[in-house]
N, C-alpha and C. Protein backbone atom coordinates (compact mmCIF):
# COMPACT_ATOMS: atom_id res chain seq x y z
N UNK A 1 -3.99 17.41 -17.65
CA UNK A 1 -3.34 16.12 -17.70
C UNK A 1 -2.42 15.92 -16.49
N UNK A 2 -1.45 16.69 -16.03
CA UNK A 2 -0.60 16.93 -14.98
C UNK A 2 -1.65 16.78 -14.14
N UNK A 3 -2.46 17.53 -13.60
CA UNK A 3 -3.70 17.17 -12.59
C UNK A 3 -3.82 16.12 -12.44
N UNK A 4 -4.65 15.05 -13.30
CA UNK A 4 -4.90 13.63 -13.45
C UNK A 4 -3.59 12.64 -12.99
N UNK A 5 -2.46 13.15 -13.49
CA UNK A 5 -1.10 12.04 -13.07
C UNK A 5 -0.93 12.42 -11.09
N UNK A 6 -1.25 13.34 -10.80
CA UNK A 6 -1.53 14.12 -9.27
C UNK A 6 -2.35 13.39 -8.41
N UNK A 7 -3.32 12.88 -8.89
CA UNK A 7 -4.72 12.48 -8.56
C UNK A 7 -4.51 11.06 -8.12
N UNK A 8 -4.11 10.55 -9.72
CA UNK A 8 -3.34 8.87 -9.90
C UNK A 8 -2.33 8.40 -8.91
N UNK A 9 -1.71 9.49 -8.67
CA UNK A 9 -0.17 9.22 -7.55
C UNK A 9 -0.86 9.17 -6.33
N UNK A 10 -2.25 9.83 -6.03
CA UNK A 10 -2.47 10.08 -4.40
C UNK A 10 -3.65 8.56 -4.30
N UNK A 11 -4.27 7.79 -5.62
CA UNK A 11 -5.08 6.82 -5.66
C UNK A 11 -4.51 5.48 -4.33
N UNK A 12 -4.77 5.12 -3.64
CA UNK A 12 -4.57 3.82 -3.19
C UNK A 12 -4.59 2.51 -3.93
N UNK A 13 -4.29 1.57 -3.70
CA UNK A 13 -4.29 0.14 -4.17
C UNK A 13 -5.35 -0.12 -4.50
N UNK A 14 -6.08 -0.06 -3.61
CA UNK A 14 -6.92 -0.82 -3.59
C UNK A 14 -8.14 0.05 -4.36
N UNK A 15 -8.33 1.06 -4.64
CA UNK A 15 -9.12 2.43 -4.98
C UNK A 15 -8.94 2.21 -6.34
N UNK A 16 -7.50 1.60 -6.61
CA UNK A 16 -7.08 1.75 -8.12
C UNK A 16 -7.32 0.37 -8.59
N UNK A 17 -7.78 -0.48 -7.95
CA UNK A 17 -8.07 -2.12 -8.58
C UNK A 17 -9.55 -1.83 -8.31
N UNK A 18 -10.34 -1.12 -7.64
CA UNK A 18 -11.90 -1.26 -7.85
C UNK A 18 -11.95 -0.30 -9.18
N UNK A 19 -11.46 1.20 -9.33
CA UNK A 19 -12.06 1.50 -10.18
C UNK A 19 -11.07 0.85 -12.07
N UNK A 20 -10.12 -0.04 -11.77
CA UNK A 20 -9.96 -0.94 -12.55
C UNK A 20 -11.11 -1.59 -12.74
N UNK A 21 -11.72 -2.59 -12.05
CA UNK A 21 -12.83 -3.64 -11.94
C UNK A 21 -13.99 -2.93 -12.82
N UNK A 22 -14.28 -1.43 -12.00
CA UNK A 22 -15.43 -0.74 -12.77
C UNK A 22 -15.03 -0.81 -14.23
N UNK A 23 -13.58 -0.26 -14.51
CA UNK A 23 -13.52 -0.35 -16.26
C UNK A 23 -13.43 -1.67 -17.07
N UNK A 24 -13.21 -2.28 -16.49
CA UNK A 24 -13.41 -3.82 -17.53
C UNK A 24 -14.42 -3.99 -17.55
N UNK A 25 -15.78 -4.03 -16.16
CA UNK A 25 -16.79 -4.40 -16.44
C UNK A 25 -17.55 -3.16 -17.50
N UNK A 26 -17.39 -2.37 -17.98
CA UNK A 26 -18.06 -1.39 -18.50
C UNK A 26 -17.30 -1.58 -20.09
N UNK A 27 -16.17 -1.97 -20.02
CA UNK A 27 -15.68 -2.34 -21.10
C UNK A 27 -16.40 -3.96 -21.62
N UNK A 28 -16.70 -4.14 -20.87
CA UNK A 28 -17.37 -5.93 -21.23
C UNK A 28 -18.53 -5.89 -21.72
N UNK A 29 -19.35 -4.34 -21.03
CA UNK A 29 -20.45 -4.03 -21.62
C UNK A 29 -21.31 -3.94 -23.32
N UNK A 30 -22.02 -4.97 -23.19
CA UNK A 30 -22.05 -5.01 -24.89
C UNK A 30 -23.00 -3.42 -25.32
N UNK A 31 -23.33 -2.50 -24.70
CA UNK A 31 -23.79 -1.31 -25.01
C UNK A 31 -22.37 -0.41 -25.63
N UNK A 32 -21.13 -0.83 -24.77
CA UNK A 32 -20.06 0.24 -25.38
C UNK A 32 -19.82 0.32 -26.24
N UNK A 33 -19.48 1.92 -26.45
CA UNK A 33 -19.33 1.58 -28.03
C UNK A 33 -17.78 1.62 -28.46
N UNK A 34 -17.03 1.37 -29.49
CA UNK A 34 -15.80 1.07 -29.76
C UNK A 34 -14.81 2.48 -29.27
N UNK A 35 -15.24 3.77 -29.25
CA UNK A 35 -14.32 4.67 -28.98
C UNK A 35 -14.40 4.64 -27.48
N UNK A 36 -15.37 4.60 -26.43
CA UNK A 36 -15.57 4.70 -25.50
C UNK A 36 -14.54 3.40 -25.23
N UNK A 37 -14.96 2.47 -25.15
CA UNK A 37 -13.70 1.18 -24.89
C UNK A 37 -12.43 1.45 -25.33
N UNK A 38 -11.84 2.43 -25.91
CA UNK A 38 -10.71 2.15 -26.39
C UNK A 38 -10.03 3.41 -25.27
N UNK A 39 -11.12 4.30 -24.90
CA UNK A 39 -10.76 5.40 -23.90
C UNK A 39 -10.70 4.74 -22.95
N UNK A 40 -11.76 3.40 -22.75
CA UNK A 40 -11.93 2.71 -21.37
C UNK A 40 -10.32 1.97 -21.02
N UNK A 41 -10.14 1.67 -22.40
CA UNK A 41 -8.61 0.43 -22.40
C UNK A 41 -8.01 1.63 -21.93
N UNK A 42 -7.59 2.46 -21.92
CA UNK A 42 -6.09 3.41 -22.21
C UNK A 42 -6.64 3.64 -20.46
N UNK A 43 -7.28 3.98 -19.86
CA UNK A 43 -7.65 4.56 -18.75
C UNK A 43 -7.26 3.07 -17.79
N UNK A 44 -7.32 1.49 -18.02
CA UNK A 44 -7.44 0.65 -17.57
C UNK A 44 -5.90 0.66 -17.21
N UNK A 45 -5.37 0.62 -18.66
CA UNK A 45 -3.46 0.33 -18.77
C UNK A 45 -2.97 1.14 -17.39
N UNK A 46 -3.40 2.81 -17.50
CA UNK A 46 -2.74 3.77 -16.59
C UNK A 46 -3.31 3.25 -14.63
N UNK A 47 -4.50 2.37 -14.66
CA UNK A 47 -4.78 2.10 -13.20
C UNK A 47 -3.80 0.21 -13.04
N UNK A 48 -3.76 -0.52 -14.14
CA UNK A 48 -3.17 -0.98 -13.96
C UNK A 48 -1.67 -0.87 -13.51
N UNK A 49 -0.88 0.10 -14.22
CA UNK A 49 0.34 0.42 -14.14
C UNK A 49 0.19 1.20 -12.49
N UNK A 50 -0.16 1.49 -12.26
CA UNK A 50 -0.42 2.21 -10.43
C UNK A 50 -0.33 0.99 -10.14
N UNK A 51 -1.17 -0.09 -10.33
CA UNK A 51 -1.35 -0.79 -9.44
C UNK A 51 -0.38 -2.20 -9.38
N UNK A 52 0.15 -1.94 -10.23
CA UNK A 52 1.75 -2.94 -10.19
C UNK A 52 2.99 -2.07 -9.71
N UNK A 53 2.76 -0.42 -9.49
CA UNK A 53 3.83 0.32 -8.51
C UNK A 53 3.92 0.24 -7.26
N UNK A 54 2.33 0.04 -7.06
CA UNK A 54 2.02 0.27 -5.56
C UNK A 54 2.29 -1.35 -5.15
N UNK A 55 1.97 -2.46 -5.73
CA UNK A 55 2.56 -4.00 -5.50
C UNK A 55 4.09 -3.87 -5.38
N UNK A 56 5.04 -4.06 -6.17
CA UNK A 56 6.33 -3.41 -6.63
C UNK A 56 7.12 -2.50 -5.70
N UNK A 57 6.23 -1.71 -4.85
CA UNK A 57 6.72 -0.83 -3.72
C UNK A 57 6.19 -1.58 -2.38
N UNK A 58 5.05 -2.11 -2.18
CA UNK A 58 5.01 -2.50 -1.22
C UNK A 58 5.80 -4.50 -0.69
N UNK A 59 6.61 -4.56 -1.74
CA UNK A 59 7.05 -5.74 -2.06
C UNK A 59 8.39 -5.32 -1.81
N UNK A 60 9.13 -4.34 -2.20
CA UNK A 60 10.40 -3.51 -1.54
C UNK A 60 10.27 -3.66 0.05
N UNK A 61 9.15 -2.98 0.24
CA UNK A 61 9.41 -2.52 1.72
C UNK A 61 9.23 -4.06 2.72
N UNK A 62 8.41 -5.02 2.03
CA UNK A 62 8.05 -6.13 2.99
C UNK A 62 9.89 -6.75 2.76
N UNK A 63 10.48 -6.50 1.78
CA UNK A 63 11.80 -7.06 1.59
C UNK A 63 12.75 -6.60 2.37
N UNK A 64 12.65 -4.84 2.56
CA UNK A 64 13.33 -4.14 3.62
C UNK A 64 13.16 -4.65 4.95
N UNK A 65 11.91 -4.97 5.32
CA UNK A 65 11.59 -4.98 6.56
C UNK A 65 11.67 -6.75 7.15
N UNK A 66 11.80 -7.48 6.44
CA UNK A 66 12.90 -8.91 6.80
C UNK A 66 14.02 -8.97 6.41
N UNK A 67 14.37 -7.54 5.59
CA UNK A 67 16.07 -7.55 5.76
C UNK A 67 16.45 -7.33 7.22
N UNK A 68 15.67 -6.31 7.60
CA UNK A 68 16.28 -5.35 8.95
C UNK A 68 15.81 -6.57 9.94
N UNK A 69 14.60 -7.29 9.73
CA UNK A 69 14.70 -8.16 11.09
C UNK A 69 15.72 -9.32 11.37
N UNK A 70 16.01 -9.83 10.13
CA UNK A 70 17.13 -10.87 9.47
C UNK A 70 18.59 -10.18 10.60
N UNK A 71 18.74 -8.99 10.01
CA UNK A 71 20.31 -8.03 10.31
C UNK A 71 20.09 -8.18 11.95
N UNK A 72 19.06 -7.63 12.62
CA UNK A 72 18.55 -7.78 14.00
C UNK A 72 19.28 -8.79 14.61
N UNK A 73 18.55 -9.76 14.18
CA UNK A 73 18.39 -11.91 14.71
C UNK A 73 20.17 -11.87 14.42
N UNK A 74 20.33 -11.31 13.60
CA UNK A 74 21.85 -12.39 13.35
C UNK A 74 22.76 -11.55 14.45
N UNK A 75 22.67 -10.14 14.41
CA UNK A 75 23.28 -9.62 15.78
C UNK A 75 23.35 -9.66 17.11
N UNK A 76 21.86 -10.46 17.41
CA UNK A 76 21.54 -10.78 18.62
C UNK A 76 22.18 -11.82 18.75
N UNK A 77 22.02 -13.02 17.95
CA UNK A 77 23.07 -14.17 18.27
C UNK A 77 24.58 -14.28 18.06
N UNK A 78 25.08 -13.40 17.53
CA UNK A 78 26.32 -13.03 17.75
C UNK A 78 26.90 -12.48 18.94
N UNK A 79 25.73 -11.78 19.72
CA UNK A 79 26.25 -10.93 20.68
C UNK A 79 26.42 -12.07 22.03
């Protein structure tokens, strides 16, 4: 299990919204059967939740990084 949360942390964005995509569509699948979908849901929640950290973090840093240009601009015209 520790392995898997290892794995999840090193996933990319974008790695973690395709193999999201793969589980809904396989969950949509009218062959699945109810335990398999419910493993599929729980597996979906944990790539979702990555993938609102990795939004969430990269939404920090775009915030950091027009703070610091903001702090820049206003020093330059002061100077």
């Amino acid at each position: 299990m520790e392995e898997n949360k290892q794995v999840d942390a090193e996933l990319s964005f974008e790695a973690a919204l395709k193999e999201l995509e793969t589980v809904v569509n396989k969950i949509e699948d009218k062959d699945t059967t109810l335990d398999t979908a419910i493993d599929l849901f729980k597996r979906g929640t944990q790539l979702s939740k990555i993938c609102e950290n990795k939004l969430t973090d990269a939404k920090m840093r775009i915030k950091q990084l027009v703070g610091d240009e903001e702090q820049e601009l206003s020093s330059k015209q002061e100077a």
